[in-house]
Protein backbone atom coordinates (compact mmCIF):
# COMPACT_ATOMS: atom_id res chain seq x y z
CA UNK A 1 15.02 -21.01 58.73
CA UNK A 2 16.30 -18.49 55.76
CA UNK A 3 16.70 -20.34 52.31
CA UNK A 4 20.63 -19.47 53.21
CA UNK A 5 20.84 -21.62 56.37
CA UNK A 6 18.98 -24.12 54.87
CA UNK A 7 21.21 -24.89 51.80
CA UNK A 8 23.90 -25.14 54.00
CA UNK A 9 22.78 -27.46 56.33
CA UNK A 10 21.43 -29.42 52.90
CA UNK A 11 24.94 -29.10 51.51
CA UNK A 12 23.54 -26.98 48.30
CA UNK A 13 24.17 -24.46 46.87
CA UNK A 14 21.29 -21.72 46.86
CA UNK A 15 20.57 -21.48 43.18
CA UNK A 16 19.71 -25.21 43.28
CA UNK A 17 16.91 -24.60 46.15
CA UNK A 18 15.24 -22.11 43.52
CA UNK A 19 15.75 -24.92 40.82
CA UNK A 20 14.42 -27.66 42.67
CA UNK A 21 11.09 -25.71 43.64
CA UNK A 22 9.12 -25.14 40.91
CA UNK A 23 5.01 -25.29 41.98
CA UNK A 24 4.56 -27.14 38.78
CA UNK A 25 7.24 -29.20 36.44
CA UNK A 26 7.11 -27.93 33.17
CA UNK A 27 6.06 -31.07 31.57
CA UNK A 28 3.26 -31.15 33.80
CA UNK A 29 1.94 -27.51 32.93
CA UNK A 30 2.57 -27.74 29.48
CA UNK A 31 0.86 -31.13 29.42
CA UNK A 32 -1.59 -28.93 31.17
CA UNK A 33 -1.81 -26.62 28.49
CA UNK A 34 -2.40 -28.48 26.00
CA UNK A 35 -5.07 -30.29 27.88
CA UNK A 36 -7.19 -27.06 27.64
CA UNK A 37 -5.95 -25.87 24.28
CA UNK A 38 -6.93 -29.23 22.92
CA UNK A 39 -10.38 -28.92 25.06
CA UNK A 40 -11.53 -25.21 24.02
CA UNK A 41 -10.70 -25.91 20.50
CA UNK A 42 -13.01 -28.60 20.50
CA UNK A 43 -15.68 -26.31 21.47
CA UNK A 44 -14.70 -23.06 18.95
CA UNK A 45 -12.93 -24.93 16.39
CA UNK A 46 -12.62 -21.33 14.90
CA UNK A 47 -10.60 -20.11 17.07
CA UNK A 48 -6.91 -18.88 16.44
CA UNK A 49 -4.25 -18.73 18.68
CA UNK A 50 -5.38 -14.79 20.22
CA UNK A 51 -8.78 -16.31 21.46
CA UNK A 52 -6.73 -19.39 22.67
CA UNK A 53 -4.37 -17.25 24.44
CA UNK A 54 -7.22 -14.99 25.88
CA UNK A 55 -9.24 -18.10 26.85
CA UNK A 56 -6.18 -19.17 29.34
CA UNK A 57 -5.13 -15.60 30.23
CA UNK A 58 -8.73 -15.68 31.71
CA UNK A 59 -8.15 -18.69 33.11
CA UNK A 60 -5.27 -17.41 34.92
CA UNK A 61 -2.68 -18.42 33.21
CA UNK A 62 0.31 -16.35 32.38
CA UNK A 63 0.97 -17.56 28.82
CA UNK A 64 1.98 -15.03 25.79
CA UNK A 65 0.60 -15.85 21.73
CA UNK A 66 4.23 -16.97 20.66
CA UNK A 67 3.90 -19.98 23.24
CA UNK A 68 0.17 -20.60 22.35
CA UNK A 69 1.14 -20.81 19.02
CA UNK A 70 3.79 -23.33 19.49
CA UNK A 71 1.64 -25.00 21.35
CA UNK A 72 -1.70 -25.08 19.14
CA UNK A 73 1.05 -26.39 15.98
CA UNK A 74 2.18 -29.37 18.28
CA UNK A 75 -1.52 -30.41 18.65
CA UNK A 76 -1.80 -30.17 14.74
CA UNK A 77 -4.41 -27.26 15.19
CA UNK A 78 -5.07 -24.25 13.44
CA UNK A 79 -8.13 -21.98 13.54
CA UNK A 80 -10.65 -22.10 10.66
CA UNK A 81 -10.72 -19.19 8.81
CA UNK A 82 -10.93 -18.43 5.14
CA UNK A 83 -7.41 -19.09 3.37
CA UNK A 84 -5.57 -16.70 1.13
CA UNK A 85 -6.39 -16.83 -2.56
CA UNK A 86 -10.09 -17.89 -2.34
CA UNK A 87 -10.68 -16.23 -5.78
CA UNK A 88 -7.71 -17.69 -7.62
CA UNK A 89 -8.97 -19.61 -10.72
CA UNK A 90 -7.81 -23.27 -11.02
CA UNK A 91 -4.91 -23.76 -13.29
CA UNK A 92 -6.30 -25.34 -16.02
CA UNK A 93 -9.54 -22.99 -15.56
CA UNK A 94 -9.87 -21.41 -19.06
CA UNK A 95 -9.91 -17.79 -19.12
CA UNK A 96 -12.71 -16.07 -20.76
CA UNK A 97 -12.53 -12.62 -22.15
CA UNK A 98 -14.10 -9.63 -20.51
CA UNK A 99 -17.73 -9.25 -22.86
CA UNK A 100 -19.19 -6.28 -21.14
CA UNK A 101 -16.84 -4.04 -21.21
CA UNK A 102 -18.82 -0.92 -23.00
CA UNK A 103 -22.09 -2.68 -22.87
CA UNK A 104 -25.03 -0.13 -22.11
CA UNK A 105 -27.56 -1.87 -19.55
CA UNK A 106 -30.93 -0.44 -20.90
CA UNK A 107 -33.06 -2.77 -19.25
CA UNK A 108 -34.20 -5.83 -16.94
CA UNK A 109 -33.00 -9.36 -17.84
CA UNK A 110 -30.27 -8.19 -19.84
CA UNK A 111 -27.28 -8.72 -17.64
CA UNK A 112 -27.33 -10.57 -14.07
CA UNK A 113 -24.39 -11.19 -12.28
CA UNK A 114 -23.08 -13.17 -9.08
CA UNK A 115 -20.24 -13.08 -6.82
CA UNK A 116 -19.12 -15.12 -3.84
CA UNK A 117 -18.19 -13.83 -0.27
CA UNK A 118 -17.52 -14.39 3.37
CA UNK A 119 -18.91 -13.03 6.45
CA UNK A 120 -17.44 -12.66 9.42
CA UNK A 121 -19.50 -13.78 12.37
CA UNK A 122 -19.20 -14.28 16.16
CA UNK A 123 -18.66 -18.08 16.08
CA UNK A 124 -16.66 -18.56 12.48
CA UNK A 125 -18.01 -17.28 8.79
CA UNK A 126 -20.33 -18.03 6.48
CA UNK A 127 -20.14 -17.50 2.33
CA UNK A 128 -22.72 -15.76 0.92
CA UNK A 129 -23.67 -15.72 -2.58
CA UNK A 130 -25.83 -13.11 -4.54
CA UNK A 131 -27.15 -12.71 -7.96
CA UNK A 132 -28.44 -9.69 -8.89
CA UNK A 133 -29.93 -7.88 -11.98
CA UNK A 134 -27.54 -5.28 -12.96
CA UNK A 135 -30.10 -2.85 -14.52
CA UNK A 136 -32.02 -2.65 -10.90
CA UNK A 137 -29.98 -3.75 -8.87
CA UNK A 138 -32.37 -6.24 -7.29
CA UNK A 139 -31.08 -9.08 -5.59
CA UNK A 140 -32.80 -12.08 -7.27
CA UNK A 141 -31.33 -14.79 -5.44
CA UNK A 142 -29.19 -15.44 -1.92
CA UNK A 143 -27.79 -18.02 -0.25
CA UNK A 144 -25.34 -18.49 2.99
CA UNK A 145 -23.27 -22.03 3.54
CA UNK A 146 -20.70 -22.84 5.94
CA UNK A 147 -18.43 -24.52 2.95
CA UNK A 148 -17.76 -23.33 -0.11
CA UNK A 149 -19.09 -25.98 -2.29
CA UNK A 150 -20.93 -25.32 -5.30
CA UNK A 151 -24.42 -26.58 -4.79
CA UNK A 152 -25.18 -23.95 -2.66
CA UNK A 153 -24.07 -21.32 -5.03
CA UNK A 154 -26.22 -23.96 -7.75
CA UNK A 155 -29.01 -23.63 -5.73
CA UNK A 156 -29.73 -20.14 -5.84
CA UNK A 157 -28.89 -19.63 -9.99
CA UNK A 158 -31.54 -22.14 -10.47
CA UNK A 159 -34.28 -20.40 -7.85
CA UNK A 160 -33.23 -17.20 -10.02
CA UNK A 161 -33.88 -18.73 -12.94
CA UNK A 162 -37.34 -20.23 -11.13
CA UNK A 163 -38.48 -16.57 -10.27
CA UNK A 164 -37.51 -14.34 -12.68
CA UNK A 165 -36.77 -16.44 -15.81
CA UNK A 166 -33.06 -16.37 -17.85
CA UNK A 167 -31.42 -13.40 -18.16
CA UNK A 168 -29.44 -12.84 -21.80
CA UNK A 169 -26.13 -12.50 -20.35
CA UNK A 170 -25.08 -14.10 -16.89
CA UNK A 171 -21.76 -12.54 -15.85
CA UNK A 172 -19.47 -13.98 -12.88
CA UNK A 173 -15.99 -13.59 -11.70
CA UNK A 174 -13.43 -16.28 -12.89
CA UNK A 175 -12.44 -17.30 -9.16
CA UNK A 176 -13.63 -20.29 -8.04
């Protein structure tokens, strides 16, 4: 029978047979959804809502970012990446005055200096931190961490210090 004849001898109208016929409710695919949102978070806690949405698309879901989004901030979730403003100083962080401004580097052990950074990797990021001898350029020290505490970053001044002694002037950035 055509969907026509059929509403009539249902008594509906035709716009409520399309209404009434939906392969899934939508509290049953967006319970759904969230099902494997919540699961493939679990395993890439790093992901964002683009991998999230790819993940289903692949799936075979027909689901756009906007929805994924909506969906990932009901769950509480949010992918791990590094915030904004990693290298702004704490509040009540004195500030120190630039020292080496017009300082000729004439030789090794005079100046060092360290920084902190993040690289991007497949799975997440790591921070990496470096101190080097500014006169050549060696690296003296490295570490990588998944966190940015400071131990890590502890660590490798003091196996610096271990190797190559103390330097007269140890410079750094005033972030955090």
């Amino acid at each position: 029978l055509s969907v026509v004849r059929q509403c009539e001898l249902a008594g509906t109208n035709r716009s409520t047979y399309y209404a009434l016929s939906p392969a899934i409710s939508p509290d049953a695919e967006e319970a759904e959804l969230l099902d494997l949102i919540d699961k493939e978070y679990t395993r890439h806690p790093f992901f964002g809502s683009r991998k999230i949405k790819k993940h289903l698309v692949d799936l075979g879901y027909k689901i756009n970012r906007k929805r994924v989004q909506r969906l990932m901030r009901k769950l509480g979730l949010a992918g791990m990446a590094p915030g904004p403003n990693t290298s702004e100083p704490h509040p009540q962080h004195k500030i120190y005055p630039y020292l080496l401004r017009g300082v000729h580097v004439t030789r090794p052990k005079q100046v060092w200096s360290t920084d902190i950074t993040y690289c991007k990797l497949p799975q997440g990021f790591m921070y990496l931190v470096a101190i080097i001898d500014w006169y050549s350029r060696k690296v003296l020290a490295w570490r990588l961490s998944n966190t940015m505490e400071s131990s890590f970053c502890v660590d490798c001044l003091e196996e610096a210090f271990r190797n190559y002694g103390v330097p007269e002037i140890f410079n750094s950035d005033q972030g955090s």
